[in-house]
Protein backbone atom coordinates (compact mmCIF):
# COMPACT_ATOMS: atom_id res chain seq x y z
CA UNK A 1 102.17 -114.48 22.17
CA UNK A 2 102.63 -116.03 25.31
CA UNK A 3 99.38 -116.35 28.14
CA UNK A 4 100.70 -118.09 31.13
CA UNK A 5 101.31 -121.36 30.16
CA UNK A 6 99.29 -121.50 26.97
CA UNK A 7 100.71 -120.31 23.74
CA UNK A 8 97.95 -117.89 21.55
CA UNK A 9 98.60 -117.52 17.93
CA UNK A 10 96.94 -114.87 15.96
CA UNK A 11 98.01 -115.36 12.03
CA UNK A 12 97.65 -111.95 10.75
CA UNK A 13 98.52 -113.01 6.76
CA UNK A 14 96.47 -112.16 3.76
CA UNK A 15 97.14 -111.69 0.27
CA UNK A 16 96.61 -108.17 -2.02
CA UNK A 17 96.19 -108.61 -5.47
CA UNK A 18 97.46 -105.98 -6.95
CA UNK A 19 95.95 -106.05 -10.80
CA UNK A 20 97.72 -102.92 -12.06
CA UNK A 21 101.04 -104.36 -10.65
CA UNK A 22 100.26 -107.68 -12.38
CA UNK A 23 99.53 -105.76 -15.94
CA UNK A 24 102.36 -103.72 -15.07
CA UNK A 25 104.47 -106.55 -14.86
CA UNK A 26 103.32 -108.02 -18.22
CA UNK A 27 104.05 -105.09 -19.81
CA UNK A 28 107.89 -105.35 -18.36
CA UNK A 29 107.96 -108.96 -19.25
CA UNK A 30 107.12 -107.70 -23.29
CA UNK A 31 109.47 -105.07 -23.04
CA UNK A 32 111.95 -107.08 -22.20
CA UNK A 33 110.75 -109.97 -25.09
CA UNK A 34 111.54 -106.54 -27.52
CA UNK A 35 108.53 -107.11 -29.82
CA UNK A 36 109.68 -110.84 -30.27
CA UNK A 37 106.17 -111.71 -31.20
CA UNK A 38 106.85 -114.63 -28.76
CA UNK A 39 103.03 -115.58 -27.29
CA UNK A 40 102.96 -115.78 -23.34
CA UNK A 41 101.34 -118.84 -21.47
CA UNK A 42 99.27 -117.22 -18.09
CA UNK A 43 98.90 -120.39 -15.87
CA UNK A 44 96.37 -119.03 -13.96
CA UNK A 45 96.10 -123.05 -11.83
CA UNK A 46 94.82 -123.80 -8.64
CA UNK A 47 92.73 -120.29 -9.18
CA UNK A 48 95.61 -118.69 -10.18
CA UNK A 49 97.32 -120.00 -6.96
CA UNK A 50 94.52 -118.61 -4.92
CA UNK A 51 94.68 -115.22 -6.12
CA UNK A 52 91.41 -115.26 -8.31
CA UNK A 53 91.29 -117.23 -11.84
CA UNK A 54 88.58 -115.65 -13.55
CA UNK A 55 89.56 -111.81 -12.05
CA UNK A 56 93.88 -112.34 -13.18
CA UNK A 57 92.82 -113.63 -16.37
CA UNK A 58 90.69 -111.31 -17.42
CA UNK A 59 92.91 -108.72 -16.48
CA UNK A 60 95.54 -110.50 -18.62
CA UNK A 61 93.16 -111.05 -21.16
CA UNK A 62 92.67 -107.35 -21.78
CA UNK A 63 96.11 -106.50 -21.78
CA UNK A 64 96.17 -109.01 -24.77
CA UNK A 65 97.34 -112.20 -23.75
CA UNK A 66 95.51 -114.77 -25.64
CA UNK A 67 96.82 -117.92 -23.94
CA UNK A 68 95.90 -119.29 -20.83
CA UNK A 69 96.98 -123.01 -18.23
CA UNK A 70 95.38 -124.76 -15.98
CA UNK A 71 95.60 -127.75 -13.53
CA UNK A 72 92.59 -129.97 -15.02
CA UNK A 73 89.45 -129.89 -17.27
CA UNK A 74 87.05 -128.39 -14.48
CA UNK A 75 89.31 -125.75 -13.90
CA UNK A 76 89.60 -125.05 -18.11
CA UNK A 77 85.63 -125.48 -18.25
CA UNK A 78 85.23 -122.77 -15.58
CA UNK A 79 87.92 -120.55 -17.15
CA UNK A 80 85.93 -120.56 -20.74
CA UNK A 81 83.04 -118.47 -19.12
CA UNK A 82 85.74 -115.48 -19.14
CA UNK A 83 87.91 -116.55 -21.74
CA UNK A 84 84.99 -117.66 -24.59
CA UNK A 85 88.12 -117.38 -27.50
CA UNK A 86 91.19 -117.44 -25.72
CA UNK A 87 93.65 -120.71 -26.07
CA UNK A 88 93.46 -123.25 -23.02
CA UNK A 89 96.04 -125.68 -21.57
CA UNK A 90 95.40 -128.45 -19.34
CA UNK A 91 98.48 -128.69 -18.05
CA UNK A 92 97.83 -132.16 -16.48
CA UNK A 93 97.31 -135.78 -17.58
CA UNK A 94 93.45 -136.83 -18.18
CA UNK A 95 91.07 -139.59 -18.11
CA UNK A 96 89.48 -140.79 -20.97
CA UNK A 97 85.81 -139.78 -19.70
CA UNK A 98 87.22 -136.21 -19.92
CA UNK A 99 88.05 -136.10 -23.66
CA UNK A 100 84.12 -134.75 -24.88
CA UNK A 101 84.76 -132.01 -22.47
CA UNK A 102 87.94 -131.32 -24.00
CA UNK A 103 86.31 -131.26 -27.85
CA UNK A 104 82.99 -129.69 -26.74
CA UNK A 105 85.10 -126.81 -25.05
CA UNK A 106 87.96 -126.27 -27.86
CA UNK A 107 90.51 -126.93 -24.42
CA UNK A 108 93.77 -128.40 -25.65
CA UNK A 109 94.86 -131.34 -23.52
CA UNK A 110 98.11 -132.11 -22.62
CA UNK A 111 99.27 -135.98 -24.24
CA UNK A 112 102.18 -138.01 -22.39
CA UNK A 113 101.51 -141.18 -24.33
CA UNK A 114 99.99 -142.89 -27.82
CA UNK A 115 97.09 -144.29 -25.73
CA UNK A 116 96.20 -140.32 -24.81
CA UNK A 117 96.41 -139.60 -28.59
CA UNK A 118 94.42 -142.50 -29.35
CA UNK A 119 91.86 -142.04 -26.99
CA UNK A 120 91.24 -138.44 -28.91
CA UNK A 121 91.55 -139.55 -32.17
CA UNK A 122 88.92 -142.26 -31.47
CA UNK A 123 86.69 -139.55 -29.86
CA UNK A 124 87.01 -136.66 -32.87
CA UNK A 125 83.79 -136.06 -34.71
CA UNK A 126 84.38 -136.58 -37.95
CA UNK A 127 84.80 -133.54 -40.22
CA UNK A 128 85.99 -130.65 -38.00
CA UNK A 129 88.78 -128.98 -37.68
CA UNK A 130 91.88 -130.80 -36.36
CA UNK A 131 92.35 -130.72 -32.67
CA UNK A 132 95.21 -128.78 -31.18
CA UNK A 133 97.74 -131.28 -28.69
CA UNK A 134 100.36 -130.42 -26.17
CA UNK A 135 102.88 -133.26 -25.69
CA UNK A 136 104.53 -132.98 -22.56
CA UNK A 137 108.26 -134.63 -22.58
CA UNK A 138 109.93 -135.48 -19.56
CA UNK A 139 113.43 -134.42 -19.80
CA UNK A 140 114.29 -136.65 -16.50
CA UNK A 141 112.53 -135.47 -13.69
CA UNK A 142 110.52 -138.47 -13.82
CA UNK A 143 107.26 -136.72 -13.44
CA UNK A 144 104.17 -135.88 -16.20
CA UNK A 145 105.46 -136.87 -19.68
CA UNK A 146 106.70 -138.81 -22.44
CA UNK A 147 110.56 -140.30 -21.90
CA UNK A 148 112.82 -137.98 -23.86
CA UNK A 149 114.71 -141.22 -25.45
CA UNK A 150 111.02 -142.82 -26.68
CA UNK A 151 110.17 -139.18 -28.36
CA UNK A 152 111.25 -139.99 -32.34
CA UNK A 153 109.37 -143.65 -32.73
CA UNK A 154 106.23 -141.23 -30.32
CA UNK A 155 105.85 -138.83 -33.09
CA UNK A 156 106.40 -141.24 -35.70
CA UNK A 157 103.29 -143.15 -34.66
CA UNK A 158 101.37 -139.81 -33.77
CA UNK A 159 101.01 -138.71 -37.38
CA UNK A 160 99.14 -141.15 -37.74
CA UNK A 161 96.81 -139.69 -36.40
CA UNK A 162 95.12 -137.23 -38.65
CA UNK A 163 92.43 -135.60 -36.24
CA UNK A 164 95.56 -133.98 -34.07
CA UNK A 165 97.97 -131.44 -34.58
């Protein structure tokens, strides 16, 4: 709007979050997977791109979706209080001081080098379970993730160590 010389802006934009749509929609996106079995990631990052973590996944949640990403550890600590059995994904890279929040909250980091596996392995308390790894290959964006032409001598190392899987 225009006031003499002055320009006045009013931004009337908001979002609605709509969470029968959004079930509605993962009901379409089964349907369409025809009883596949195939298990559906929800990244719900960056609070579920400012729509409300904790309210979309636990509206995903009860529509049976059992698997769940996010940005970084704080945001996969905060996500356990509504998801207490559900699979997490840290989507991003980590630091090493993060990896007893990672154990203590069964979150499943994501590992883009040996020093990232090491770094677990070195931190797993011995006798329990094995802990679950994503390895993130980059396929030549040059971004997040292991070179696609290092990944056979990678997972040759990487069985080495017997705390991961």
């Amino acid at each position: 709007m225009l006031s003499g010389n002055k320009v006045s802006r009013k931004i009337l934009t908001w979002s609605e979050i709509r969470l029968d749509f959004l079930k509605a929609n993962l009901r379409a996106i089964r349907a369409r997977l025809g009883g596949s079995g195939t298990d559906l990631l929800a990244v719900v990052k960056a609070d579920a791109y400012g729509h409300g973590m904790k309210a979309v996944a636990s509206a995903l949640k009860a529509e049976g979706v059992g698997f769940f990403g996010v940005a970084n550890i704080e945001e996969a600590v905060d996500l356990r209080e509504v998801c207490p059995r559900e699979r997490i994904l840290v989507l991003g890279s980590f630091h090493p001081s993060h990896v007893r929040d990672f154990i203590r909250h069964d979150i499943t980091p994501t590992v883009s080098s040996l020093e990232d596996g090491r770094c677990l392995q070195e931190a797993h308390p011995a006798g329990r379970p094995q802990f679950r790894i994503h390895v993130k290959i980059d396929t030549g964006m040059g971004r997040l993730g292991l070179w696609h032409e290092d990944i056979e001598p990678f997972f040759r190392e990487l069985k080495k160590y017997s705390s991961l899987i």
